[in-house]
C-alpha atoms as a PDB file:
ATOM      1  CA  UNK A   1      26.291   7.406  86.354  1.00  0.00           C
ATOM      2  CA  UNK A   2      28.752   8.532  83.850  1.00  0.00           C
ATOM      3  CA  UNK A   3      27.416  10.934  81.041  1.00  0.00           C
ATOM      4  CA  UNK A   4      28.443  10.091  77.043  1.00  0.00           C
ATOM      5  CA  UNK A   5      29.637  13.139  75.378  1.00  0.00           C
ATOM      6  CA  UNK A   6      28.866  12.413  71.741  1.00  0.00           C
ATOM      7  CA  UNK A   7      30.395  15.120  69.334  1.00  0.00           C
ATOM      8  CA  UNK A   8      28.541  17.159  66.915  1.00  0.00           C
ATOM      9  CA  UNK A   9      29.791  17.325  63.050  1.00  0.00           C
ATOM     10  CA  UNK A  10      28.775  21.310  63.139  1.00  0.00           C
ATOM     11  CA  UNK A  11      31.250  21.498  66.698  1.00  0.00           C
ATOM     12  CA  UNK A  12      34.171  19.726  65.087  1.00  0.00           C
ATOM     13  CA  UNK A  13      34.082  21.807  61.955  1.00  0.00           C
ATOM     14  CA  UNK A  14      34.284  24.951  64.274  1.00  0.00           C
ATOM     15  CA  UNK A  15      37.053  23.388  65.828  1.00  0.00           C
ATOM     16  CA  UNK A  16      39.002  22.713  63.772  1.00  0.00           C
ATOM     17  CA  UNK A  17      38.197  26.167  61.497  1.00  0.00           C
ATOM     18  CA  UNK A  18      39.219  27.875  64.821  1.00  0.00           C
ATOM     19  CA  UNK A  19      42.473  25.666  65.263  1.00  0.00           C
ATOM     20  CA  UNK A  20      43.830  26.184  61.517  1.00  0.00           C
ATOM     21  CA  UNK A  21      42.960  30.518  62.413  1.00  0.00           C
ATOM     22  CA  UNK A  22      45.257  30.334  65.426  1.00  0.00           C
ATOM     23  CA  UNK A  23      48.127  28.113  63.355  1.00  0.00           C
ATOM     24  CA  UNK A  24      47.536  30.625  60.500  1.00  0.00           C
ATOM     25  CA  UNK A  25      47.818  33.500  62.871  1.00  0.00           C
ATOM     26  CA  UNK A  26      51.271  32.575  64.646  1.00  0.00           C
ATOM     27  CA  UNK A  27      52.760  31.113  61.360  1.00  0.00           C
ATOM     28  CA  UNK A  28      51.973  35.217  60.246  1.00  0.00           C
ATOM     29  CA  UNK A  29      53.894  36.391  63.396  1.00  0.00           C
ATOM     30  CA  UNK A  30      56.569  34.245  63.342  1.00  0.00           C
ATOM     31  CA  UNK A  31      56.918  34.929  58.976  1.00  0.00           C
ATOM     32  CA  UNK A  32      55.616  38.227  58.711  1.00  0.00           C
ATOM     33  CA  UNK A  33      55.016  38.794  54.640  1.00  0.00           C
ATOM     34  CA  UNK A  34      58.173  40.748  52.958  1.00  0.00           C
ATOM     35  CA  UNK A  35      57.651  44.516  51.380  1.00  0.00           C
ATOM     36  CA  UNK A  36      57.979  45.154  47.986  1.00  0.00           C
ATOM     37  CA  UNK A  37      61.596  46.399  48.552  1.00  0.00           C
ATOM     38  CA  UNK A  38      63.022  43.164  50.468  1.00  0.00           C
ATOM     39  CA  UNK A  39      61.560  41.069  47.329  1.00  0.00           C
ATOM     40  CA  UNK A  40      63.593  43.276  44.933  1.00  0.00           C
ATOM     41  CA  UNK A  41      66.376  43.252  46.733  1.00  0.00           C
ATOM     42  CA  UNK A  42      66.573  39.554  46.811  1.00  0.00           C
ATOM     43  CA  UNK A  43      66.184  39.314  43.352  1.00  0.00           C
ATOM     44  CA  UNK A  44      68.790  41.961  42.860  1.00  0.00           C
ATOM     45  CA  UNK A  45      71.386  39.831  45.020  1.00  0.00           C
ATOM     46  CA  UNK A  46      70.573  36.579  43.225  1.00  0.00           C
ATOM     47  CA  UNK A  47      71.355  38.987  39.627  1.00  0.00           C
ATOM     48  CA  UNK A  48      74.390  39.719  41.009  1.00  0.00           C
ATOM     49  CA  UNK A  49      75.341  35.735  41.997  1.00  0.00           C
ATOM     50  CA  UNK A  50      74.486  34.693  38.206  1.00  0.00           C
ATOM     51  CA  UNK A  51      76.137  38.359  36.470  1.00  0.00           C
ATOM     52  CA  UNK A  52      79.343  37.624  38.068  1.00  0.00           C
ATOM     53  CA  UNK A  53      80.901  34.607  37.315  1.00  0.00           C
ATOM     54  CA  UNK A  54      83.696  35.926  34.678  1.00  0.00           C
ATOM     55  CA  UNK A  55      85.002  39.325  35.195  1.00  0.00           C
ATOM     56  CA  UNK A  56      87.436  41.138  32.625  1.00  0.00           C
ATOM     57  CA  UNK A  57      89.634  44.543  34.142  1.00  0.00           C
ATOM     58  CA  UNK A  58      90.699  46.359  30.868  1.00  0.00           C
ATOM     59  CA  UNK A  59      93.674  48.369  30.387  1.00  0.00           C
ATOM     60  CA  UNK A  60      95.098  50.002  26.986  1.00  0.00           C
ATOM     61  CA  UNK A  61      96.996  53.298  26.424  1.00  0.00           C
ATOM     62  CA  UNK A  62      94.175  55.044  27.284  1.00  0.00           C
ATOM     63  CA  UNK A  63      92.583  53.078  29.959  1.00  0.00           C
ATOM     64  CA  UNK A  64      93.538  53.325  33.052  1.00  0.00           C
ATOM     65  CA  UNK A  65      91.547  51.087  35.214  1.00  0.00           C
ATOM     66  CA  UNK A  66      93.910  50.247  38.347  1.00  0.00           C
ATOM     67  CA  UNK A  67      91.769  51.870  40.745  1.00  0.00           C
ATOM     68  CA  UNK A  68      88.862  49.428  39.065  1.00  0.00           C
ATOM     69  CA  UNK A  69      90.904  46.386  39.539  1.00  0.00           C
ATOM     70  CA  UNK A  70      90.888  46.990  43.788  1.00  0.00           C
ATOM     71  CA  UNK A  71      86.856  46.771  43.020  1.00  0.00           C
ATOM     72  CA  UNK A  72      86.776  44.227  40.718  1.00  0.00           C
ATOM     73  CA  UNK A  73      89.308  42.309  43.374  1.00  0.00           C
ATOM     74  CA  UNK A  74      86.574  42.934  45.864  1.00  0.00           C
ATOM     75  CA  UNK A  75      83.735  41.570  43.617  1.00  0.00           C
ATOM     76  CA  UNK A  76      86.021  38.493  42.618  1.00  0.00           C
ATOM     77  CA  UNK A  77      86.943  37.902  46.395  1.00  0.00           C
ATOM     78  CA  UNK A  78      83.420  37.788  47.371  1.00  0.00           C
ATOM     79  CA  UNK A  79      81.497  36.070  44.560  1.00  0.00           C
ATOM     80  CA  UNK A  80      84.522  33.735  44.034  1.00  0.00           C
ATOM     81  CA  UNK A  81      84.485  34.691  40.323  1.00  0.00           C
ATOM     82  CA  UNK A  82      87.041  34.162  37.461  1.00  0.00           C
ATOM     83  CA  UNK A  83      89.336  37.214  37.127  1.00  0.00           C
ATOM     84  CA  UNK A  84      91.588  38.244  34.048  1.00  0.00           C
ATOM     85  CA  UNK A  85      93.213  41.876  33.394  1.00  0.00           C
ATOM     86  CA  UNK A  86      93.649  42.053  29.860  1.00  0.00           C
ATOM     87  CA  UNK A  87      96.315  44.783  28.182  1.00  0.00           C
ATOM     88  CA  UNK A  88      94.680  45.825  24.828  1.00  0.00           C
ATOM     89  CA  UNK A  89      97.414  47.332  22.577  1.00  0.00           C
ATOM     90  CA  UNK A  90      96.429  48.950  19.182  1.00  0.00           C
ATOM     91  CA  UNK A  91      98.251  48.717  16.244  1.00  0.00           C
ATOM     92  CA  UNK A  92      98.096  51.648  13.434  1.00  0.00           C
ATOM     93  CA  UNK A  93      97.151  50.537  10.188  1.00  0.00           C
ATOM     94  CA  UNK A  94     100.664  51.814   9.300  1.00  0.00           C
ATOM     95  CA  UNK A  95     101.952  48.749  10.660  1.00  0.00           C
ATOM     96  CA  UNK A  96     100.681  44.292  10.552  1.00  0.00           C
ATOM     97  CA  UNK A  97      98.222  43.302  12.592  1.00  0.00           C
ATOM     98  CA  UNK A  98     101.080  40.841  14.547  1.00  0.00           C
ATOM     99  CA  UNK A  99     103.724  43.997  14.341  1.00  0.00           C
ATOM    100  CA  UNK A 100     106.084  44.201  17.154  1.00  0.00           C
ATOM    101  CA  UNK A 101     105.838  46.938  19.560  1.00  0.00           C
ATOM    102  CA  UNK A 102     108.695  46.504  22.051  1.00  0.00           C
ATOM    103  CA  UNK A 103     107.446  50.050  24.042  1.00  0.00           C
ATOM    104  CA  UNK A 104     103.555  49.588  23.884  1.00  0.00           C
ATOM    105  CA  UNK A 105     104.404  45.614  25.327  1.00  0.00           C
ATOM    106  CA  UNK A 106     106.775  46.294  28.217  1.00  0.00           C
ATOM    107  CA  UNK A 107     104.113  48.842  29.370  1.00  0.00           C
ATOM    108  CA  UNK A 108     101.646  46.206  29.490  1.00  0.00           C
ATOM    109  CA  UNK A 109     103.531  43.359  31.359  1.00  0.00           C
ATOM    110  CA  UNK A 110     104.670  46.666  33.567  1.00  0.00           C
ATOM    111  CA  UNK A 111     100.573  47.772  33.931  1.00  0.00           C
ATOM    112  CA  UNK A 112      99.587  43.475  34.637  1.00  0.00           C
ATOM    113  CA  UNK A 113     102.497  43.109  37.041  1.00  0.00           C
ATOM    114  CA  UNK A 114     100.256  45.966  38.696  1.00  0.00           C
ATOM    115  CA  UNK A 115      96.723  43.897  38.453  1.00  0.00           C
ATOM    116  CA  UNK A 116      98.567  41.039  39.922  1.00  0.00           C
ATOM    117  CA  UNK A 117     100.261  42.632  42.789  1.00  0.00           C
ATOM    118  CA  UNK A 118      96.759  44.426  43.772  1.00  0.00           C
ATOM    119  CA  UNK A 119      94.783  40.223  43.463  1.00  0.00           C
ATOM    120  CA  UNK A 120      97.685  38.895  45.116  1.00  0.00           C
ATOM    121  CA  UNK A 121      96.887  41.259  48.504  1.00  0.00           C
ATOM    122  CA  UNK A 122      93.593  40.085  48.926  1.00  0.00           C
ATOM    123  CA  UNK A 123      94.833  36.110  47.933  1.00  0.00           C
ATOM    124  CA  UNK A 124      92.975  36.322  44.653  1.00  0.00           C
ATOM    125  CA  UNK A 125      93.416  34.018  41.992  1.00  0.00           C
ATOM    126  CA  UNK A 126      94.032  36.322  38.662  1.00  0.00           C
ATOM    127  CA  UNK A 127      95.067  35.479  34.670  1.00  0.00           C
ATOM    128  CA  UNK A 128      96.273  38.552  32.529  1.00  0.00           C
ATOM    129  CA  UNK A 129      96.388  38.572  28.761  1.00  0.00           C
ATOM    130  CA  UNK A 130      98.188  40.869  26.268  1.00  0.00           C
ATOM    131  CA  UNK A 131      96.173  41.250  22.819  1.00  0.00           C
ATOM    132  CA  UNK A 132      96.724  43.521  19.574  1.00  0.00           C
ATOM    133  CA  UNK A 133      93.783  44.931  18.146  1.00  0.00           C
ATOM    134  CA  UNK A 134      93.553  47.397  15.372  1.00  0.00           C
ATOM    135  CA  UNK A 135      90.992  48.904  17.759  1.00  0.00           C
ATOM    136  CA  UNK A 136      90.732  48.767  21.790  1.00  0.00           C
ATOM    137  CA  UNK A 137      86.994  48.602  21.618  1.00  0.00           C
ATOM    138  CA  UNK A 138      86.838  45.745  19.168  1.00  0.00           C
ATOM    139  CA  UNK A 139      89.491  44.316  20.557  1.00  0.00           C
ATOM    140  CA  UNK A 140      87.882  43.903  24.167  1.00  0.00           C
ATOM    141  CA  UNK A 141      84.591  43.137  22.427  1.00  0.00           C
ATOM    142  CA  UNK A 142      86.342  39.554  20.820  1.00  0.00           C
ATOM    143  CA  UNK A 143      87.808  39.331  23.949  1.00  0.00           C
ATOM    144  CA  UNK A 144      84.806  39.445  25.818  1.00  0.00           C
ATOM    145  CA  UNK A 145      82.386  37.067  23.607  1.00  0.00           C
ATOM    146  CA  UNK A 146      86.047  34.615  23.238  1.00  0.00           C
ATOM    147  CA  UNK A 147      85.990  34.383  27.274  1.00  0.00           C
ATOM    148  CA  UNK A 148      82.208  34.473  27.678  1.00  0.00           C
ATOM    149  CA  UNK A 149      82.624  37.217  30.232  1.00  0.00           C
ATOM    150  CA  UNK A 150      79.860  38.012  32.054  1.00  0.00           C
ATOM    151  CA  UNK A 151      80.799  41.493  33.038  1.00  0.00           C
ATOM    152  CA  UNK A 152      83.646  44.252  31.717  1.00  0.00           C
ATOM    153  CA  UNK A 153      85.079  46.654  33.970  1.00  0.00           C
ATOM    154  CA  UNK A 154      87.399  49.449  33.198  1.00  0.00           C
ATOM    155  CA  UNK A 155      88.391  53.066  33.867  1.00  0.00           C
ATOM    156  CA  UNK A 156      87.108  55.809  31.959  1.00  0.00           C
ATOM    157  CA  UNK A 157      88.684  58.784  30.006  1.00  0.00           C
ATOM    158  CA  UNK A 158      87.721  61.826  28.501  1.00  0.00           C
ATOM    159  CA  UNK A 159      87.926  62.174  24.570  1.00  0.00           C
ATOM    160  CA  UNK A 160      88.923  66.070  25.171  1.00  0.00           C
ATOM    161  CA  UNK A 161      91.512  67.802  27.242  1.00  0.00           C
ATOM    162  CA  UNK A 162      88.682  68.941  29.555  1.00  0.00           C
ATOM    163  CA  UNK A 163      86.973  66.778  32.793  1.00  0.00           C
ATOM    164  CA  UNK A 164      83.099  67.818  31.457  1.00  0.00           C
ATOM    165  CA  UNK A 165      84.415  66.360  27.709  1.00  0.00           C
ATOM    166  CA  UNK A 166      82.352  63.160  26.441  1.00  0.00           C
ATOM    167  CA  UNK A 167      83.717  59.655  27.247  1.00  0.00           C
ATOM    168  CA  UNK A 168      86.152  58.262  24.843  1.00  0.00           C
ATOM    169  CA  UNK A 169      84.809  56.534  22.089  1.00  0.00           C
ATOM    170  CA  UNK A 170      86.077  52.931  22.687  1.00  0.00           C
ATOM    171  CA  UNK A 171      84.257  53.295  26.107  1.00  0.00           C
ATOM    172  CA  UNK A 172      81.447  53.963  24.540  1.00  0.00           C
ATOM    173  CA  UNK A 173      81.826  51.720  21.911  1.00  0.00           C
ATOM    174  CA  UNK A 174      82.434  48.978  24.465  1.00  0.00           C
ATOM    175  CA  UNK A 175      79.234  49.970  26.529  1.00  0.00           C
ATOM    176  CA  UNK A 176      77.141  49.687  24.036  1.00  0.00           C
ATOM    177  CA  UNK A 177      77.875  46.650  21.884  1.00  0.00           C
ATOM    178  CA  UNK A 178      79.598  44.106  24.538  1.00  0.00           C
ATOM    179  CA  UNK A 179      76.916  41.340  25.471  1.00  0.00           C
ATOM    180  CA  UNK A 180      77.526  41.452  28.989  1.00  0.00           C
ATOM    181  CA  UNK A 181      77.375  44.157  31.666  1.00  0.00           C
ATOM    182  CA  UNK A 182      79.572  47.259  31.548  1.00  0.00           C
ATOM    183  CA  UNK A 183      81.333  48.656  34.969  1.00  0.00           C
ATOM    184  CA  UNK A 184      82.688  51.990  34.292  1.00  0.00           C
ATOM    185  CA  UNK A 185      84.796  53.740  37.299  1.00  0.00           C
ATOM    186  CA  UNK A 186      84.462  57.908  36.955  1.00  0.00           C
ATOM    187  CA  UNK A 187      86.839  59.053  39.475  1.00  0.00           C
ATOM    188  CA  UNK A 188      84.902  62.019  41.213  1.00  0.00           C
ATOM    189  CA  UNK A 189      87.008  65.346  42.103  1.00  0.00           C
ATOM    190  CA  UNK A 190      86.536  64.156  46.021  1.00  0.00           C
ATOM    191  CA  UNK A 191      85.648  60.610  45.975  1.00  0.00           C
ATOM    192  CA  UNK A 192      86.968  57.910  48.693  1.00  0.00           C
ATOM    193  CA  UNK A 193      86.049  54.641  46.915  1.00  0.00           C
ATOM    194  CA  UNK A 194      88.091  55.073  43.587  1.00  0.00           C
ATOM    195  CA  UNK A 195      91.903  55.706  44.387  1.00  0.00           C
ATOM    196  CA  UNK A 196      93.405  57.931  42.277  1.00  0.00           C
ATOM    197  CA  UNK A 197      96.663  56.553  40.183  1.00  0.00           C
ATOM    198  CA  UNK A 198      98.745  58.482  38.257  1.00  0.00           C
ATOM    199  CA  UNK A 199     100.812  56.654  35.690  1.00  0.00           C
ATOM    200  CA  UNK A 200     102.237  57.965  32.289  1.00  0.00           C
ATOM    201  CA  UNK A 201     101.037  56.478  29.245  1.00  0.00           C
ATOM    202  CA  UNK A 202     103.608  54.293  26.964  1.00  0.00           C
ATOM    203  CA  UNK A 203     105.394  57.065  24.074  1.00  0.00           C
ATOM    204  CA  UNK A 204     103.842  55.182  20.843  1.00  0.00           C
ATOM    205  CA  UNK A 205     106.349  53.230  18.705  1.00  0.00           C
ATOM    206  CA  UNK A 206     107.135  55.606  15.761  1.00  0.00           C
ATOM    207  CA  UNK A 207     105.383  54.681  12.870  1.00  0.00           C
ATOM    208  CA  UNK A 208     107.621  53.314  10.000  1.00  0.00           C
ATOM    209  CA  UNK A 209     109.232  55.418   7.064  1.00  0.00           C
ATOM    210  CA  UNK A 210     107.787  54.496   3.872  1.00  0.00           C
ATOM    211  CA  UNK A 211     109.448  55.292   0.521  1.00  0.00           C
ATOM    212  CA  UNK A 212     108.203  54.912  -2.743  1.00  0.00           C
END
């Protein structure tokens, strides 16, 4: 005599509401939610993907941004992003805008042959550009909106003779008009990550006699 089990509607529900707790459950400890602070930094790392894409290192008379080219190497090397040091040489008003300055350009190819040599040790791919500006900032700023850059880095300097003076104007200047992000490197008194370099800046070509 065999017995006939017939199943209830009320007994499968329950089933089945019991089955989809215990999936729910395990899918919980096997995917635990993420904190506040893994979501932001997610969306911090996917900024960083789209920001870097086209990266300008800036140089001039005044800025000195070697030690912010072994960074911007690093950034390049890692997000596989387009890299050009550009030389930014200002010409007096004294002088046309397409003036020769023999001085102010061998110090640039001198200061790119530098950018190079620092991509080429880490087997980065690198352009460099020499421009005249009648003003560095402006002059980076065209550069920067020409090459659709999608972040500027360069080495600060101090307007005054003295470390706790305000930044120099063009750094300013560049900070807060380019369209793009802004990396300034401050060299701290003791810092590791920013090598200090030394270099002389070019002696200005003299401007010319005029005679009326």
């Amino acid at each position: 005599m065999s017995l006939e089990i017939q199943p209830h509607l009320v007994g499968v529900l329950i089933a089945l509401a019991i089955l989809a707790a215990t999936a729910a459950t395990m899918y919980w400890m096997l995917h635990p939610p993420t904190t506040t602070a893994e979501r932001a930094a997610r969306e911090t790392e996917r900024d960083v993907e789209d920001i870097i894409g086209s990266v300008i290192v800036v140089f001039s008379a005044e800025i000195h941004s070697e030690h912010m080219m072994a960074l911007a190497v690093r950034l390049a090397q890692r997000e596989r992003a387009e890299l050009l040091a550009a030389y930014v040489i200002e010409v007096p008003l004294t002088l046309p805008p397409d003036a020769v300055m023999e001085v102010e350009q061998r110090h640039a190819l001198d200061v790119l042959a530098t950018a190079e040599a620092i991509a080429r040790q880490k087997s980065i791919e690198i352009r460099t550009e020499t421009i005249k500006a009648r003003q560095v900032a402006q002059g980076v700023l065209d550069l920067a909106k020409r090459r659709d850059a999608h972040l500027i880095v360069l080495g600060a300097y101090h307007e005054g003779k003295y470390s706790g003076a305000p930044l120099g104007r063009a750094i300013e200047t560049i900070a807060t008009s380019a369209l793009c992000d802004v990396l300034i490197g401050v060299q701290g008194n003791r810092g590791k990550i920013l090598t200090p370099y030394q270099h002389k800046p070019p002696k200005k070509t003299p401007d010319p006699e005029i005679t009326y």
